[in-house]
PDB file of N, CA and C in Angstrom:
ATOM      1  N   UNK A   1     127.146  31.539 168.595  1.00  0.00           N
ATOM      2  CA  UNK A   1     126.540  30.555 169.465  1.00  0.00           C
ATOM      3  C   UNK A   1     127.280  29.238 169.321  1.00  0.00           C
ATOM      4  N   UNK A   2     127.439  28.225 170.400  1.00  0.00           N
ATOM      5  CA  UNK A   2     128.093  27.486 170.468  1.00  0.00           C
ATOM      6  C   UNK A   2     127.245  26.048 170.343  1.00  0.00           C
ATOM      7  N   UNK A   3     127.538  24.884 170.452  1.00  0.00           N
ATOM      8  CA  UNK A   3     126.864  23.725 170.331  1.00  0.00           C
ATOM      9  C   UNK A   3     126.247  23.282 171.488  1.00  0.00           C
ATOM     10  N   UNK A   4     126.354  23.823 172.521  1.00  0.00           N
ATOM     11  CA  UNK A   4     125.694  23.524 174.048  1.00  0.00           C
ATOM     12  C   UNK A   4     123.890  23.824 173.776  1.00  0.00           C
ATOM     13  N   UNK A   5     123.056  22.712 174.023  1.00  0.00           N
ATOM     14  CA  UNK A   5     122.378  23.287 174.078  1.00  0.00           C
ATOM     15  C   UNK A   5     121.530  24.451 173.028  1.00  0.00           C
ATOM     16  N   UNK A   6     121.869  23.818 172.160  1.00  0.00           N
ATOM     17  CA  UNK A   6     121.418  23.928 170.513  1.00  0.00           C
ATOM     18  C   UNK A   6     120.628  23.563 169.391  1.00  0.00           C
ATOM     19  N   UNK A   7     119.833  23.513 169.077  1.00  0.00           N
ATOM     20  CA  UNK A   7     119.122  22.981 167.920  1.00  0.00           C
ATOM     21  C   UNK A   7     119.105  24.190 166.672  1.00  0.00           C
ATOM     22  N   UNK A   8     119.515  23.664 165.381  1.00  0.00           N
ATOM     23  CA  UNK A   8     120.092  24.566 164.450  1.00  0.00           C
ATOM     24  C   UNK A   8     119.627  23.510 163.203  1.00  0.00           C
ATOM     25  N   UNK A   9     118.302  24.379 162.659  1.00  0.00           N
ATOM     26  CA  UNK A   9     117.795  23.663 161.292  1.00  0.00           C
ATOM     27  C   UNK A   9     118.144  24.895 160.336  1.00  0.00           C
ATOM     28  N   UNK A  10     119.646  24.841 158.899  1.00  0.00           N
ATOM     29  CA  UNK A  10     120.475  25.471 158.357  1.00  0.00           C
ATOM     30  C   UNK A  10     120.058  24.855 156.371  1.00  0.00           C
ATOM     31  N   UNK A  11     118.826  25.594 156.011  1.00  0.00           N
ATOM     32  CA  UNK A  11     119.309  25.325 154.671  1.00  0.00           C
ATOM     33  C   UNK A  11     119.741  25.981 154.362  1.00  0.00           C
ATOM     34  N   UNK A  12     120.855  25.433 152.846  1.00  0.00           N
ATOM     35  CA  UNK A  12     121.513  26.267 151.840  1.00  0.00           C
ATOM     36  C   UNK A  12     121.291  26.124 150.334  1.00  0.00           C
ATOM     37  N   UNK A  13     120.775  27.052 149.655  1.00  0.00           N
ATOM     38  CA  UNK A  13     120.744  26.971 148.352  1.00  0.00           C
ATOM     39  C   UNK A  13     121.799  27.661 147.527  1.00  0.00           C
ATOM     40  N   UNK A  14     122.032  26.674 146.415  1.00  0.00           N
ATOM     41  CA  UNK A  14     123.393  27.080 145.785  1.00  0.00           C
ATOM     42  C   UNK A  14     122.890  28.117 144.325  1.00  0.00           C
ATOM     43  N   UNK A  15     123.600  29.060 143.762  1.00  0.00           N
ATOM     44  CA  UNK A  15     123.175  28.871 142.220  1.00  0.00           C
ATOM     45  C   UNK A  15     124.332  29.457 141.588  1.00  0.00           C
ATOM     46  N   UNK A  16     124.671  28.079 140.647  1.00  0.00           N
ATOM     47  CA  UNK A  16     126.188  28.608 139.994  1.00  0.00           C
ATOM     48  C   UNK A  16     125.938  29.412 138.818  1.00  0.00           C
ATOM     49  N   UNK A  17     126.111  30.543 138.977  1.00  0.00           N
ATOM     50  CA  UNK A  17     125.959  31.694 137.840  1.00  0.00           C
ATOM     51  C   UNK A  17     126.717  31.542 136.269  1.00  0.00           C
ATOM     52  N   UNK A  18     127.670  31.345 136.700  1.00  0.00           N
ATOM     53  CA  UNK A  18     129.139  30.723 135.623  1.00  0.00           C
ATOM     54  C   UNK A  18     130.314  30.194 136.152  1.00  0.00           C
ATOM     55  N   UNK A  19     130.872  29.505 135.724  1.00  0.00           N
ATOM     56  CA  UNK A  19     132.326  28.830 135.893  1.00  0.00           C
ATOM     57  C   UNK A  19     133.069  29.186 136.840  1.00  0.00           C
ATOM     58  N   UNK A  20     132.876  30.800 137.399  1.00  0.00           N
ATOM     59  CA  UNK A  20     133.827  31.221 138.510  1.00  0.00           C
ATOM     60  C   UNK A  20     132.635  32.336 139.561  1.00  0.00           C
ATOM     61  N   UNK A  21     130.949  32.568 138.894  1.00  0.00           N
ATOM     62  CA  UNK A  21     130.689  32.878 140.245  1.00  0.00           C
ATOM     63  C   UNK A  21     129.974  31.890 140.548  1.00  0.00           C
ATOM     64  N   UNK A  22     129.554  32.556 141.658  1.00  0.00           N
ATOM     65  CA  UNK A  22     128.229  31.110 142.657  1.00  0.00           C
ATOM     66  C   UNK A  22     127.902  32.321 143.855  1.00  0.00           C
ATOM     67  N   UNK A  23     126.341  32.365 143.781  1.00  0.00           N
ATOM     68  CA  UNK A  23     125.477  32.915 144.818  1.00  0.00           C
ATOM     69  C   UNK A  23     125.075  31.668 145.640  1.00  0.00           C
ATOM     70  N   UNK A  24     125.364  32.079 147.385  1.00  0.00           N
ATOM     71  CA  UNK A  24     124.212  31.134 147.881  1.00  0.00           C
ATOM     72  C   UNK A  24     123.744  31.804 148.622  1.00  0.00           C
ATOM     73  N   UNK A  25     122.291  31.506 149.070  1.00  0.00           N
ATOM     74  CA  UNK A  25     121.648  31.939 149.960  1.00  0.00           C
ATOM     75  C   UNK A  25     120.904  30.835 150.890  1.00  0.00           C
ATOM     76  N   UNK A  26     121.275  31.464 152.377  1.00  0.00           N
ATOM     77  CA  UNK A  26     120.860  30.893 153.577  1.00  0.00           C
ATOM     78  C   UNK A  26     120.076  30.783 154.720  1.00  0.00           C
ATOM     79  N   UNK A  27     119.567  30.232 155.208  1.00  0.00           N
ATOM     80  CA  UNK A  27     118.831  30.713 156.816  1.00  0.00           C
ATOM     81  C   UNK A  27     119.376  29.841 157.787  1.00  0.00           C
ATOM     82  N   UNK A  28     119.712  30.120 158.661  1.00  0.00           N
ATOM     83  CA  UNK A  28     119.779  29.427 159.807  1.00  0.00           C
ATOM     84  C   UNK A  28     118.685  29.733 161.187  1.00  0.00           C
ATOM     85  N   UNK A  29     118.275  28.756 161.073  1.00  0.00           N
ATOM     86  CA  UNK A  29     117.441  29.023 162.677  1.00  0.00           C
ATOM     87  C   UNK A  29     117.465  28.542 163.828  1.00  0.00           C
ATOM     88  N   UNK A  30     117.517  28.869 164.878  1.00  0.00           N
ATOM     89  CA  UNK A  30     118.251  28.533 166.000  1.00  0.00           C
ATOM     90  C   UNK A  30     116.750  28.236 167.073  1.00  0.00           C
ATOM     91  N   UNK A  31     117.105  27.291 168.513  1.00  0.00           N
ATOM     92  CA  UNK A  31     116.425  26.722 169.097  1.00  0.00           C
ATOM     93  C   UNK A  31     117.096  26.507 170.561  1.00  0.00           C
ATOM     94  N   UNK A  32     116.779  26.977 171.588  1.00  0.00           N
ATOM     95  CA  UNK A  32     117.444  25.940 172.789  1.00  0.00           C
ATOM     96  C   UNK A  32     116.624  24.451 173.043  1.00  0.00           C
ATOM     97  N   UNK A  33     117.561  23.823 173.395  1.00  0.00           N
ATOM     98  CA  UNK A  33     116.954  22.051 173.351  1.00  0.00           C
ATOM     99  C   UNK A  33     116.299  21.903 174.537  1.00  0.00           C
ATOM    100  N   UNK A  34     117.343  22.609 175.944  1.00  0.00           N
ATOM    101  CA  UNK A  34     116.301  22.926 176.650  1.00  0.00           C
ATOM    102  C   UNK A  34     116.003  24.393 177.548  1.00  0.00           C
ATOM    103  N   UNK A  35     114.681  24.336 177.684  1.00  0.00           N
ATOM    104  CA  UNK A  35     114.222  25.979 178.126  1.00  0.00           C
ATOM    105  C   UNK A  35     114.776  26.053 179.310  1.00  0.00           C
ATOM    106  N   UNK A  36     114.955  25.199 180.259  1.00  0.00           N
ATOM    107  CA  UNK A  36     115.731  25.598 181.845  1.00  0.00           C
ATOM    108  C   UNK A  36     117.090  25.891 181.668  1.00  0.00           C
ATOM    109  N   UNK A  37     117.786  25.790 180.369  1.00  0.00           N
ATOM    110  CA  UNK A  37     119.292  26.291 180.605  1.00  0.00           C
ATOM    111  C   UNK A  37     119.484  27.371 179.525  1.00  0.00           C
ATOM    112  N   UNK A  38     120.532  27.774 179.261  1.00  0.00           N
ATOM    113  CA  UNK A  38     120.916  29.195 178.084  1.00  0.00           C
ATOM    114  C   UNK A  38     121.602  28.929 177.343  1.00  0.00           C
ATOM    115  N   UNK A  39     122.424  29.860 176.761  1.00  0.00           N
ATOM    116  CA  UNK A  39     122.987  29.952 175.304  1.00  0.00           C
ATOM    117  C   UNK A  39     124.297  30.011 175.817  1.00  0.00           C
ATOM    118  N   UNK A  40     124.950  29.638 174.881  1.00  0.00           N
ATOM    119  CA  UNK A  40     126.512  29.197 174.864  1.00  0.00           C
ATOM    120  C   UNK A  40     127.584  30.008 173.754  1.00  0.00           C
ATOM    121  N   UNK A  41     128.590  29.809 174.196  1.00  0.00           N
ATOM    122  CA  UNK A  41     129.698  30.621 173.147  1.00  0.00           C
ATOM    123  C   UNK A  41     129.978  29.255 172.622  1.00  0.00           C
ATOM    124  N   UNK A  42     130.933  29.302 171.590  1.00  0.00           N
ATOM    125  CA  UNK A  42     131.814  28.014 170.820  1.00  0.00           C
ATOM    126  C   UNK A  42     132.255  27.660 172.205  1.00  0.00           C
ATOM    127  N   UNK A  43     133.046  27.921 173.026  1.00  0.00           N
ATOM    128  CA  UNK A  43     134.038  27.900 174.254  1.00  0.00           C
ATOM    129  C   UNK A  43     133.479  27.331 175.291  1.00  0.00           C
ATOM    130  N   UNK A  44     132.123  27.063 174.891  1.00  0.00           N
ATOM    131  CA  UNK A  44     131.325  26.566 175.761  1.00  0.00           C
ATOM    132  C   UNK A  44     130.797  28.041 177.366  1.00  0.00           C
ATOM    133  N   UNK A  45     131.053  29.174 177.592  1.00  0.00           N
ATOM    134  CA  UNK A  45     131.016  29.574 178.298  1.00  0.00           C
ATOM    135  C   UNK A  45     129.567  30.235 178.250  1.00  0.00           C
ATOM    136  N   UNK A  46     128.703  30.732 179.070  1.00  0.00           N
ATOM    137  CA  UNK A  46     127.258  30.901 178.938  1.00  0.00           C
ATOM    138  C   UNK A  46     127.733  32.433 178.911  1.00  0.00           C
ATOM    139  N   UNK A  47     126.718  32.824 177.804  1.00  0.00           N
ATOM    140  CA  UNK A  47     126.410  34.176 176.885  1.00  0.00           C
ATOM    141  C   UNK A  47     124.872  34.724 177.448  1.00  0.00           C
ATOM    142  N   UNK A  48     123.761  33.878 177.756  1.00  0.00           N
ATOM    143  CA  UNK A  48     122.620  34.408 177.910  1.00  0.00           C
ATOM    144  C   UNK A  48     121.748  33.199 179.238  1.00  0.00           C
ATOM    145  N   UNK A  49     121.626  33.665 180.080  1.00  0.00           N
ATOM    146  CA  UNK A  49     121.493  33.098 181.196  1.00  0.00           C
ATOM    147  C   UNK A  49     119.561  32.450 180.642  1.00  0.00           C
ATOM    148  N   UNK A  50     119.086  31.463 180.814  1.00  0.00           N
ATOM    149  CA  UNK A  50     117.303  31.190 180.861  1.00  0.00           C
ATOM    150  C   UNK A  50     116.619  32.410 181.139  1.00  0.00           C
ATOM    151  N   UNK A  51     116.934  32.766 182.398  1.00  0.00           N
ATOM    152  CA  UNK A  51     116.399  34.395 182.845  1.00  0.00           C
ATOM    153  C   UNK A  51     114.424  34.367 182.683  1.00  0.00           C
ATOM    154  N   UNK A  52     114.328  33.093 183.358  1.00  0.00           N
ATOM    155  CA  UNK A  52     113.336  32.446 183.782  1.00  0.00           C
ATOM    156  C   UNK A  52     112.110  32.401 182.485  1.00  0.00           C
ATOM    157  N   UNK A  53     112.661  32.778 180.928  1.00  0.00           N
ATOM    158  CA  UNK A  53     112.001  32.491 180.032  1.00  0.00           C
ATOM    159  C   UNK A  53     111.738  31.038 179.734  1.00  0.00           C
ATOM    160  N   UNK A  54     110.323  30.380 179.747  1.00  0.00           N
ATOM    161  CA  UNK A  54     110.490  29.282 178.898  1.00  0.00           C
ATOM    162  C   UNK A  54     110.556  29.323 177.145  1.00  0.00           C
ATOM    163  N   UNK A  55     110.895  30.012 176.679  1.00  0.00           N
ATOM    164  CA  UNK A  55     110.727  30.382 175.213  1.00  0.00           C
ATOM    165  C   UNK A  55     112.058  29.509 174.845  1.00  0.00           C
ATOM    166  N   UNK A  56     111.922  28.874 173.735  1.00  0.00           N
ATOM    167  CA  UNK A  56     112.997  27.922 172.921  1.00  0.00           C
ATOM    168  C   UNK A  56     113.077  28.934 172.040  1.00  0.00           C
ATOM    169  N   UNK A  57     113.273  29.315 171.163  1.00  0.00           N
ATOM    170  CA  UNK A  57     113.314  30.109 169.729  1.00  0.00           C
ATOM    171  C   UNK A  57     114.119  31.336 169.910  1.00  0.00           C
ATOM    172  N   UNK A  58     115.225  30.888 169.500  1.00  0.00           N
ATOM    173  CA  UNK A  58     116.479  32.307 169.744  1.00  0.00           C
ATOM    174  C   UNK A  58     116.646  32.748 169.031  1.00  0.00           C
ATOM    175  N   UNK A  59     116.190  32.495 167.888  1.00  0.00           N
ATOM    176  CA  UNK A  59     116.613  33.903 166.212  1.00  0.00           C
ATOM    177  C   UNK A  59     116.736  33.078 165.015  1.00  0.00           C
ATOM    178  N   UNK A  60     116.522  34.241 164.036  1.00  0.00           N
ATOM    179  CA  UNK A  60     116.438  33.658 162.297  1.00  0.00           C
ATOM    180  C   UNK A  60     118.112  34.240 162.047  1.00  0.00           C
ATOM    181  N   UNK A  61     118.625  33.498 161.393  1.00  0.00           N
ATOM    182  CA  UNK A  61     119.593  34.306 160.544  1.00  0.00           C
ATOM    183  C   UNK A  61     119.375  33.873 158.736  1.00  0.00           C
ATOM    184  N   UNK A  62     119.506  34.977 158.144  1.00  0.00           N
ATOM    185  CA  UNK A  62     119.258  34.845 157.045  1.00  0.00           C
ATOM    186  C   UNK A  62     120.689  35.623 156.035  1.00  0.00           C
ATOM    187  N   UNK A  63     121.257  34.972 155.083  1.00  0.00           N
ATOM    188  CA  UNK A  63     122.976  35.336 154.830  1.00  0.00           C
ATOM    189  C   UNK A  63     123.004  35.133 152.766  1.00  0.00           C
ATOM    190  N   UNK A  64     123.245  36.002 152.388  1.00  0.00           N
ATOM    191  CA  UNK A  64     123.535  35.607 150.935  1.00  0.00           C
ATOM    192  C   UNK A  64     125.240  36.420 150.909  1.00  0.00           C
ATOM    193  N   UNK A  65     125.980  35.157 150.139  1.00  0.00           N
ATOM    194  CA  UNK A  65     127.170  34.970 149.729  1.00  0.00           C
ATOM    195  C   UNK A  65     127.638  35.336 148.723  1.00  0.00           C
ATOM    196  N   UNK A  66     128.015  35.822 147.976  1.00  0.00           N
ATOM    197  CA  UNK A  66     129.014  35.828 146.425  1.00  0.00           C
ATOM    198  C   UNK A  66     130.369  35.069 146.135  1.00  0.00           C
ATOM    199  N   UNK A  67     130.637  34.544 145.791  1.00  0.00           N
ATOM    200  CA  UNK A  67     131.929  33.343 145.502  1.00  0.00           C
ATOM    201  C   UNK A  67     131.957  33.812 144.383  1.00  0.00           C
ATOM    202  N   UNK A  68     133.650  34.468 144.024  1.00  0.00           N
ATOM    203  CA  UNK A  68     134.130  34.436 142.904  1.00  0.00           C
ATOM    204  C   UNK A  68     136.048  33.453 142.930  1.00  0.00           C
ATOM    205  N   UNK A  69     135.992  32.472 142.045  1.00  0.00           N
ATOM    206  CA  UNK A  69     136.957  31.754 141.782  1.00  0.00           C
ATOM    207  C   UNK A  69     137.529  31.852 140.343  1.00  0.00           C
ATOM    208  N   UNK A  70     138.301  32.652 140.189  1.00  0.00           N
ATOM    209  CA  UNK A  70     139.292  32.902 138.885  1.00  0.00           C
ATOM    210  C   UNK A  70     140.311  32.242 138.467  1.00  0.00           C
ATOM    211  N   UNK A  71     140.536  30.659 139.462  1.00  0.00           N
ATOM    212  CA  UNK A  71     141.565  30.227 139.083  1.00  0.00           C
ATOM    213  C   UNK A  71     140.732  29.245 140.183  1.00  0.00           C
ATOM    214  N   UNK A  72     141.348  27.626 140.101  1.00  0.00           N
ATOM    215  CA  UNK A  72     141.478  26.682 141.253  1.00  0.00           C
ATOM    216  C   UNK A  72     141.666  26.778 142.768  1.00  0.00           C
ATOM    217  N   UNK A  73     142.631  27.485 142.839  1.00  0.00           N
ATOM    218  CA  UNK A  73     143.358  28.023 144.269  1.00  0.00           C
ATOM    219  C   UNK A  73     142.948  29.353 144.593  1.00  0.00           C
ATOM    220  N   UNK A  74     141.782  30.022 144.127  1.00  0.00           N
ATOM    221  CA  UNK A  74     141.898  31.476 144.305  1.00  0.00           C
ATOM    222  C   UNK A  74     140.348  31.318 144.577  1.00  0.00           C
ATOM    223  N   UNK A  75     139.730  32.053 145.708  1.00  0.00           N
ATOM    224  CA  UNK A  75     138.587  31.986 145.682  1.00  0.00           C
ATOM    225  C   UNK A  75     138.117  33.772 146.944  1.00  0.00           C
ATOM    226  N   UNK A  76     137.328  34.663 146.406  1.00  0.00           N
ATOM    227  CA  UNK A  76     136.960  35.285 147.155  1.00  0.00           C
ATOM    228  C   UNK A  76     135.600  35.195 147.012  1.00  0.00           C
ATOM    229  N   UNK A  77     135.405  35.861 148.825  1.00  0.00           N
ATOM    230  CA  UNK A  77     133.805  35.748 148.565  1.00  0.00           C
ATOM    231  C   UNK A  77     133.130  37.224 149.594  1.00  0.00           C
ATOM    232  N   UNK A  78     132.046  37.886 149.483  1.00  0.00           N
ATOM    233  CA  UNK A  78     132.013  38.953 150.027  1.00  0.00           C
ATOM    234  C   UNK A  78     130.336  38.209 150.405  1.00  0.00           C
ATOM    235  N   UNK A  79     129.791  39.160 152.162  1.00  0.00           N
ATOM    236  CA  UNK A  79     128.800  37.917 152.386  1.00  0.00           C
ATOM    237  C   UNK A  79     128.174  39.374 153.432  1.00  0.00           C
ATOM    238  N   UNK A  80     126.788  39.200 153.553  1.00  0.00           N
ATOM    239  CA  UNK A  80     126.017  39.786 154.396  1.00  0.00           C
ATOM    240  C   UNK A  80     125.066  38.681 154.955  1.00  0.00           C
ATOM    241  N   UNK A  81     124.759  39.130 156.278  1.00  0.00           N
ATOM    242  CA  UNK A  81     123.708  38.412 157.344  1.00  0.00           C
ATOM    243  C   UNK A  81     123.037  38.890 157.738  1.00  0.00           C
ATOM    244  N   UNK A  82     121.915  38.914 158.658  1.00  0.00           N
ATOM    245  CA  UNK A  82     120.756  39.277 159.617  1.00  0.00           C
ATOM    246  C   UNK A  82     120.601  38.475 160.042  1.00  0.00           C
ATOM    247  N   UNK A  83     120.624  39.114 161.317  1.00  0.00           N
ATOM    248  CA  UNK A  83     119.636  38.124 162.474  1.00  0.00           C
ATOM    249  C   UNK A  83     118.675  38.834 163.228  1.00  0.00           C
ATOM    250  N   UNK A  84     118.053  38.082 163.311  1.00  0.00           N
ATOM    251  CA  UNK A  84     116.759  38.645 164.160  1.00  0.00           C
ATOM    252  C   UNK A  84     116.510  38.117 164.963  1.00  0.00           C
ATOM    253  N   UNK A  85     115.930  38.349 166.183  1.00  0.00           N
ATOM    254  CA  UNK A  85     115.607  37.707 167.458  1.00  0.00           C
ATOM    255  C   UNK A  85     114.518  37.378 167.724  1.00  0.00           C
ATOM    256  N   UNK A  86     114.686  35.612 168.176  1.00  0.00           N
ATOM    257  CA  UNK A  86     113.460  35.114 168.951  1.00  0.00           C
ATOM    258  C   UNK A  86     112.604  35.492 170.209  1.00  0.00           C
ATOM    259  N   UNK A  87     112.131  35.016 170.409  1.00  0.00           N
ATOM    260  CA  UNK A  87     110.916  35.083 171.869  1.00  0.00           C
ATOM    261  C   UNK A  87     112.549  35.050 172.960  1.00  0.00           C
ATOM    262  N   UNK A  88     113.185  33.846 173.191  1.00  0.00           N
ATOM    263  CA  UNK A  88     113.800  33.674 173.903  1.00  0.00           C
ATOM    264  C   UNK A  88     114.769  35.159 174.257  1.00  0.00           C
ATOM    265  N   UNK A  89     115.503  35.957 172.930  1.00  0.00           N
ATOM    266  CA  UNK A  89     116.218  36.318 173.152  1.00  0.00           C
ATOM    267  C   UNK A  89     115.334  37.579 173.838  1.00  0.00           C
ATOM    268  N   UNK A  90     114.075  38.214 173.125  1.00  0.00           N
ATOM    269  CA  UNK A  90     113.300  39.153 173.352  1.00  0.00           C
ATOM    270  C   UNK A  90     112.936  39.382 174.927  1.00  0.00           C
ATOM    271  N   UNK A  91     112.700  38.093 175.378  1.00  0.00           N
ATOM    272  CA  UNK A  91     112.194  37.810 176.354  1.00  0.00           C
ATOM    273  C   UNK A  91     113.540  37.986 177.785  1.00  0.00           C
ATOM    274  N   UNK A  92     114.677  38.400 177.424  1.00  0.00           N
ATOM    275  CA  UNK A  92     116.295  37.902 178.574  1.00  0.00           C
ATOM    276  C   UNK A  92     116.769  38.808 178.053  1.00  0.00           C
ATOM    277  N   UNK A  93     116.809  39.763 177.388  1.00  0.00           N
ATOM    278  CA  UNK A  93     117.935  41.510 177.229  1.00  0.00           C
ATOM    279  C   UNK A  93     117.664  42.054 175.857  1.00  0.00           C
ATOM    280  N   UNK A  94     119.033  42.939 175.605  1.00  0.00           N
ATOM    281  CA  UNK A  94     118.587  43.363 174.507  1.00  0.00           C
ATOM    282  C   UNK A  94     118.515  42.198 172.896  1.00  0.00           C
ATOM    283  N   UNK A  95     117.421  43.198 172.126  1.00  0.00           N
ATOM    284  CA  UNK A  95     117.000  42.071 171.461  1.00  0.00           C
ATOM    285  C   UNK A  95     117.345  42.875 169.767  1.00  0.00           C
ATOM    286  N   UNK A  96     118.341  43.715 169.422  1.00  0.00           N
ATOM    287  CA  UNK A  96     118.610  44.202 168.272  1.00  0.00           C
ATOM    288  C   UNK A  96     118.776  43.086 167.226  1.00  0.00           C
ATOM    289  N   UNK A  97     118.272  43.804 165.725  1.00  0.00           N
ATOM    290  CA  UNK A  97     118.427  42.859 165.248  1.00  0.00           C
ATOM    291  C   UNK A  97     119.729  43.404 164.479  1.00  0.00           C
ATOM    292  N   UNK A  98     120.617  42.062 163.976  1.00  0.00           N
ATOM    293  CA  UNK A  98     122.126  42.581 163.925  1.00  0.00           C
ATOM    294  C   UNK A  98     122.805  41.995 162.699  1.00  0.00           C
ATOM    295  N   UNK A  99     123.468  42.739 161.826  1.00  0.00           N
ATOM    296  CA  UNK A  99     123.929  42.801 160.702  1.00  0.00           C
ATOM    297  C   UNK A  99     125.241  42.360 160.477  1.00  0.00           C
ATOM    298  N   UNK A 100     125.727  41.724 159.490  1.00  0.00           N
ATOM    299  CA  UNK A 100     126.767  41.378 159.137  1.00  0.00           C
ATOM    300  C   UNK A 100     127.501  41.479 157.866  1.00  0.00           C
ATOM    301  N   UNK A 101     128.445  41.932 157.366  1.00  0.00           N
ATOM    302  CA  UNK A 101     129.385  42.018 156.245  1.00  0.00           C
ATOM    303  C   UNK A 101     130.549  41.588 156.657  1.00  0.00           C
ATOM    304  N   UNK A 102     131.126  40.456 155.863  1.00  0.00           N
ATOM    305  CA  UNK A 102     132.057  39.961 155.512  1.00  0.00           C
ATOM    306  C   UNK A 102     132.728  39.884 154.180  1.00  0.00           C
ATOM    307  N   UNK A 103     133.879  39.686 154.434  1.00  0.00           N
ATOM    308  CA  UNK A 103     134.822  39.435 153.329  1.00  0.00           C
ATOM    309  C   UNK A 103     136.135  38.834 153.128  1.00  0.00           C
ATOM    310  N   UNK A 104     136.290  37.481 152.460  1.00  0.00           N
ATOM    311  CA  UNK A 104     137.387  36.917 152.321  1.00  0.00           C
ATOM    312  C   UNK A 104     137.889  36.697 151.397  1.00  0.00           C
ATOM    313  N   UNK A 105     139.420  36.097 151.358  1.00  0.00           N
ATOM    314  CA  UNK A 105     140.184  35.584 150.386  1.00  0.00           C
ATOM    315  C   UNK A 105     140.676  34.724 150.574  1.00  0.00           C
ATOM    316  N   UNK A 106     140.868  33.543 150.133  1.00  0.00           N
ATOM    317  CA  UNK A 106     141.356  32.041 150.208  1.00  0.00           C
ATOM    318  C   UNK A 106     142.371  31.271 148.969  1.00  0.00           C
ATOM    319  N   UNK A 107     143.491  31.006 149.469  1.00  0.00           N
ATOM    320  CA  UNK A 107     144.286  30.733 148.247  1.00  0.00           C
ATOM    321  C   UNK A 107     144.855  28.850 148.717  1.00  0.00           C
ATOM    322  N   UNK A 108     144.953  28.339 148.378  1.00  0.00           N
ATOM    323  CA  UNK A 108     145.298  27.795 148.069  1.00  0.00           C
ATOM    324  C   UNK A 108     146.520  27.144 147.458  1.00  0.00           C
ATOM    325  N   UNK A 109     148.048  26.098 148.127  1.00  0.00           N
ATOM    326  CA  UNK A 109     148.472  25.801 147.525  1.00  0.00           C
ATOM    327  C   UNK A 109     149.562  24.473 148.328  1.00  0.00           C
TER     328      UNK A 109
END
């Protein structure tokens, strides 16, 4: 989702395990600002038309992280998500709720 037409209240809690791991865990929850227009890509291009819902509330995402750093410049991290869908999305097509695994490596120099 993109910034068009967005409201996005995102805490994050950290907890540094030891020196090189760190768990965080997240939610993001999402909102349209307003109900007469839709959802957006980054690109700005429309993804989900109003589709004559007034419902604001487009989905929970909820994400825990693993960060392991063995050195300064070296950092991987392996990460799962969920999202689940609001009224809005429930209400304008399909409404699966949808999973995520990730995994990176980041170096530094």
């Amino acid at each position: 989702m993109g910034p068009s037409n967005l409201i996005n209240v995102h805490p994050i809690l950290t907890f540094t395990i030891s020196e090189e791991w760190e768990l965080r865990a997240a939610a993001a929850l999402y909102w349209r600002e307003s109900s007469e227009d839709g959802l957006y890509d980054n690109g700005g291009g429309l993804i989900r038309a109003d589709g004559g819902s007034d419902a604001r509330f487009i989905g929970a995402q909820t994400e825990l992280v693993l960060s392991y750093s063995p050195l300064r410049e070296v950092n991987f991290e392996i990460s799962y998500s969920r999202f689940e869908a609001g009224r809005f999305i429930e209400e304008t097509g399909r409404d699966d709720t949808i999973h995520f695994i990730g995994a990176e490596a980041r170096l530094w120099f």
